[in-house]
N, C-alpha and C. Protein backbone atom coordinates (compact mmCIF):
# COMPACT_ATOMS: atom_id res chain seq x y z
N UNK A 1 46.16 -22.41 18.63
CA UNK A 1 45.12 -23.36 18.29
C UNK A 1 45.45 -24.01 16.95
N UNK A 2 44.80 -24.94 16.58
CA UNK A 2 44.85 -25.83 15.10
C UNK A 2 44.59 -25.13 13.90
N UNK A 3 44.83 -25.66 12.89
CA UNK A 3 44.16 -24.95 11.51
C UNK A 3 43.25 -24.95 11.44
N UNK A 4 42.36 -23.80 11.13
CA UNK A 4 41.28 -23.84 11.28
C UNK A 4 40.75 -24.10 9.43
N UNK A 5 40.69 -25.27 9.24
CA UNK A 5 40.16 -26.25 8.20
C UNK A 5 39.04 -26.94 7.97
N UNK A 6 38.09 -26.65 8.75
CA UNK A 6 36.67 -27.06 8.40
C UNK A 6 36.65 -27.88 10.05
N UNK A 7 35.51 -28.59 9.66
CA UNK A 7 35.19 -29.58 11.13
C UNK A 7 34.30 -28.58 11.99
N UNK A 8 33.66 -29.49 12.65
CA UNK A 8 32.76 -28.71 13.63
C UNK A 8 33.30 -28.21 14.98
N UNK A 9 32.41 -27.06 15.18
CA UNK A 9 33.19 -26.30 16.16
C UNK A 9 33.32 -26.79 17.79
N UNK A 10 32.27 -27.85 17.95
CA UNK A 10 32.14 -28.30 19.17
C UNK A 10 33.78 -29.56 19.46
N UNK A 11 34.19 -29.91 17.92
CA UNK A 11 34.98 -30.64 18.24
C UNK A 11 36.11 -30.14 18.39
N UNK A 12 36.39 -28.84 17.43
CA UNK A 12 37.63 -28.04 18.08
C UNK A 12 38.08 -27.65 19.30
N UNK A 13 36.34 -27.20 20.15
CA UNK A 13 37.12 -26.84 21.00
C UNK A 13 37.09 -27.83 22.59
N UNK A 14 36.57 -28.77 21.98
CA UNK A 14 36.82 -30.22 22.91
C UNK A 14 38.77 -30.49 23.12
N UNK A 15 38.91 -30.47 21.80
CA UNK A 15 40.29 -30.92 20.89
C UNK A 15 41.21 -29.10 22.37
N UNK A 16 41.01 -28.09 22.26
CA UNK A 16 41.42 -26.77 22.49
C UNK A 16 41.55 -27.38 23.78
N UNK A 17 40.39 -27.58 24.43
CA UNK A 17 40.15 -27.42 25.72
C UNK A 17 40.72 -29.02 26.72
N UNK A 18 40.84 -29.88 26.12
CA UNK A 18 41.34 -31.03 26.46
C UNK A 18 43.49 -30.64 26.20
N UNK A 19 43.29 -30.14 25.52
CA UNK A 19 45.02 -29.94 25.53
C UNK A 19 45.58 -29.13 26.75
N UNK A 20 44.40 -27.85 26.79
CA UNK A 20 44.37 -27.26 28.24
C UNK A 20 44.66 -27.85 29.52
N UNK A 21 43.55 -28.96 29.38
CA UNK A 21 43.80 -29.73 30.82
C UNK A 21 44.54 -30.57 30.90
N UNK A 22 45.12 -31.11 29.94
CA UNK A 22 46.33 -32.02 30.14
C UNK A 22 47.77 -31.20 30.22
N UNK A 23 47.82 -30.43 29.84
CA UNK A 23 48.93 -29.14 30.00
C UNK A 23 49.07 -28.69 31.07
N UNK A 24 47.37 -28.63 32.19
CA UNK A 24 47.48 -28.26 33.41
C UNK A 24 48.09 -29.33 34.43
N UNK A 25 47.53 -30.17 33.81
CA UNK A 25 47.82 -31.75 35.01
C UNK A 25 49.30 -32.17 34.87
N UNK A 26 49.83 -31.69 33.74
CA UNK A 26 51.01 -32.30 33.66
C UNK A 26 51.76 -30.93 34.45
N UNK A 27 51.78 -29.95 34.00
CA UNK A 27 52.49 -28.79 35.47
C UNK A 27 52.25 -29.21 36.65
N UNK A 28 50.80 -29.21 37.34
CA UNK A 28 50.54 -29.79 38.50
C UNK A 28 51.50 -30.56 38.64
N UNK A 29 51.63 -31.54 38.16
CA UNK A 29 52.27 -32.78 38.79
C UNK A 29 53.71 -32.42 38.52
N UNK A 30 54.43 -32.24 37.82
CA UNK A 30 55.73 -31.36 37.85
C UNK A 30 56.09 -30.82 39.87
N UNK A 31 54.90 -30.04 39.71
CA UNK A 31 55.28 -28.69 40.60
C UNK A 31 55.04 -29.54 42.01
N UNK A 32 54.26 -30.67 42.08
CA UNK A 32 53.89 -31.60 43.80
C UNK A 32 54.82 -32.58 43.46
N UNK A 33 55.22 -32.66 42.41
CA UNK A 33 56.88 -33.90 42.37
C UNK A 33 55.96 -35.18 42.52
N UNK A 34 54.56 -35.34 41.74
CA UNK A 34 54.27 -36.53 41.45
C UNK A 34 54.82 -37.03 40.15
N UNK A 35 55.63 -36.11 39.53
CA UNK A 35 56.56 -36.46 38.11
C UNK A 35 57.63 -35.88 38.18
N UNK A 36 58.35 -36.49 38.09
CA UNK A 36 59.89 -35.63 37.95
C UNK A 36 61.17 -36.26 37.06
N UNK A 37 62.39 -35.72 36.95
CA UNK A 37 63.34 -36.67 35.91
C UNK A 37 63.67 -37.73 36.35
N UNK A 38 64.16 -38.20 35.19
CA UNK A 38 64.60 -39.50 35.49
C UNK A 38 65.42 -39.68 36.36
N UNK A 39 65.79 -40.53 36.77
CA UNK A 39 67.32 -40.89 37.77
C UNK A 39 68.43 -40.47 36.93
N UNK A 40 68.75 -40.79 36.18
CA UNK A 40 69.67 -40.44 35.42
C UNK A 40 70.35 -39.19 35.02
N UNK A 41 69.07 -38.34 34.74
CA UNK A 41 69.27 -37.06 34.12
C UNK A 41 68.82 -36.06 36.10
N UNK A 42 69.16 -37.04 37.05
CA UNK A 42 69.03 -36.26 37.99
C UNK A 42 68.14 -35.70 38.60
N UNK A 43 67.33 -36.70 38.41
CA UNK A 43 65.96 -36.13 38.94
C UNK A 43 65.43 -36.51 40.65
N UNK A 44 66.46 -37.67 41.06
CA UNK A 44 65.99 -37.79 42.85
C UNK A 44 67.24 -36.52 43.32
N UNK A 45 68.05 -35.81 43.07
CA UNK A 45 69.01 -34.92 43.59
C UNK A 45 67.54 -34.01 43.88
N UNK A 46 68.58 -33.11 44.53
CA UNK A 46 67.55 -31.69 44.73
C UNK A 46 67.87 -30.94 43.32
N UNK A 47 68.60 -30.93 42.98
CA UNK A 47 68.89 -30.16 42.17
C UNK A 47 67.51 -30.29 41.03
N UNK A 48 67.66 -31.54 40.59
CA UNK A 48 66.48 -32.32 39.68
C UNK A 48 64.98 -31.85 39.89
N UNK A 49 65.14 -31.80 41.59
CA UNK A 49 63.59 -32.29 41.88
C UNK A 49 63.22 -29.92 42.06
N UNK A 50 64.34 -29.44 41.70
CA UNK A 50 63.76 -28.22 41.69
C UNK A 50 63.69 -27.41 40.11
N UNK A 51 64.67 -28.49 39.49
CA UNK A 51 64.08 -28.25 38.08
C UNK A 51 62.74 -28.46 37.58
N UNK A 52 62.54 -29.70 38.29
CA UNK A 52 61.12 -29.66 37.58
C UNK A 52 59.90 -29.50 38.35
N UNK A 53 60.42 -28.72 39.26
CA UNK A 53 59.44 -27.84 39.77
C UNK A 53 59.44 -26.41 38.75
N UNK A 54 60.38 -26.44 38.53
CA UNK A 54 60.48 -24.92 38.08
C UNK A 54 60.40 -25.18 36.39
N UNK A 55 60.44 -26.38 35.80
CA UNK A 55 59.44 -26.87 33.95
C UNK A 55 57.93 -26.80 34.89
N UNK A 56 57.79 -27.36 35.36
CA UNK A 56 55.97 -27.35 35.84
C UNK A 56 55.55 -25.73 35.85
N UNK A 57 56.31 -25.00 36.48
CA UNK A 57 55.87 -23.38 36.57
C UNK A 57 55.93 -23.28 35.24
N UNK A 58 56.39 -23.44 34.36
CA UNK A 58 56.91 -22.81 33.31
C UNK A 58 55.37 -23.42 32.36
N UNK A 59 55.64 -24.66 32.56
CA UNK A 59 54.38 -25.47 31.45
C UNK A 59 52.91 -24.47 31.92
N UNK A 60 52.63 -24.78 33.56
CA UNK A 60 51.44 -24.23 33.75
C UNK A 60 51.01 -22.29 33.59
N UNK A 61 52.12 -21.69 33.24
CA UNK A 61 52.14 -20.34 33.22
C UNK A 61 51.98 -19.99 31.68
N UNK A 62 52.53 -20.79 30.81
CA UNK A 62 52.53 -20.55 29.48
C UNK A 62 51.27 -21.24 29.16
N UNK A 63 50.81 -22.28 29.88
CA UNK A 63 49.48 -22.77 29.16
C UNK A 63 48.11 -21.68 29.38
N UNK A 64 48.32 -20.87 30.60
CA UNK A 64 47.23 -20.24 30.97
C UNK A 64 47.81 -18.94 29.99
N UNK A 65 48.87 -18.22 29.64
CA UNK A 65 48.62 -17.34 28.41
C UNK A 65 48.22 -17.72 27.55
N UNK A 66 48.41 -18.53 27.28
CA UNK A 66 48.12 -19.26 25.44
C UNK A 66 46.46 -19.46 26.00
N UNK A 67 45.70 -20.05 26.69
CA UNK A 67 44.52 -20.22 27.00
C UNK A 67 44.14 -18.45 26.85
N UNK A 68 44.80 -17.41 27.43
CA UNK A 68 44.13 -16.41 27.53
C UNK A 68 44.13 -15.46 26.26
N UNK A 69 45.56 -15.74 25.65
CA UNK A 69 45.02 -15.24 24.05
C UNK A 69 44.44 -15.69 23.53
N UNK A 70 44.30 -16.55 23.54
CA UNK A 70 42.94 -18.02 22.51
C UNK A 70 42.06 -17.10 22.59
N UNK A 71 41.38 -17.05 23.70
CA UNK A 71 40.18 -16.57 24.09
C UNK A 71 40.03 -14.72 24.34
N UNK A 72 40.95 -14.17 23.87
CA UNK A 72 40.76 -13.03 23.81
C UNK A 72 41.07 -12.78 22.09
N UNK A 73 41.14 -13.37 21.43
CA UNK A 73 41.79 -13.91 20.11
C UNK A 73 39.88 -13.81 19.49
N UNK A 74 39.18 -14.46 19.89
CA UNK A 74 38.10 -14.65 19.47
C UNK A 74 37.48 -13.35 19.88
């Protein structure tokens, strides 16, 4: 989470909880190949399109620990 430096708490954890869900949506979409690499760096190969299946596992697995120490943190 952020420094915790003053500010109200409703906005932190708007700020917490919005990083959450964009962390989730962006794995999601990784992992259904509504995002994937570029052409370039190989991303219509299979090879590409199972890498970033396998960054999407990675983004959405690390976001839900970090969500779960947060909150076991408190």
């Amino acid at each position: 989470m952020a420094k915790q430096t003053g500010g109200s708490v409703v906005v932190k954890f708007l700020a917490w909880f919005t990083g959450i869900v964009v962390s989730l949506a962006v794995g999601m979409g990784l992992i259904n190949g509504i995002l994937t690499l570029p052409a370039w760096l190989g991303g219509l190969t299979n090879a590409g399109l199972w890498i970033s299946m396998a960054v999407g596992w990675v983004v959405v697995l690390t976001t839900l620990v970090g969500a779960a120490m947060a909150i076991l943190k408190r």
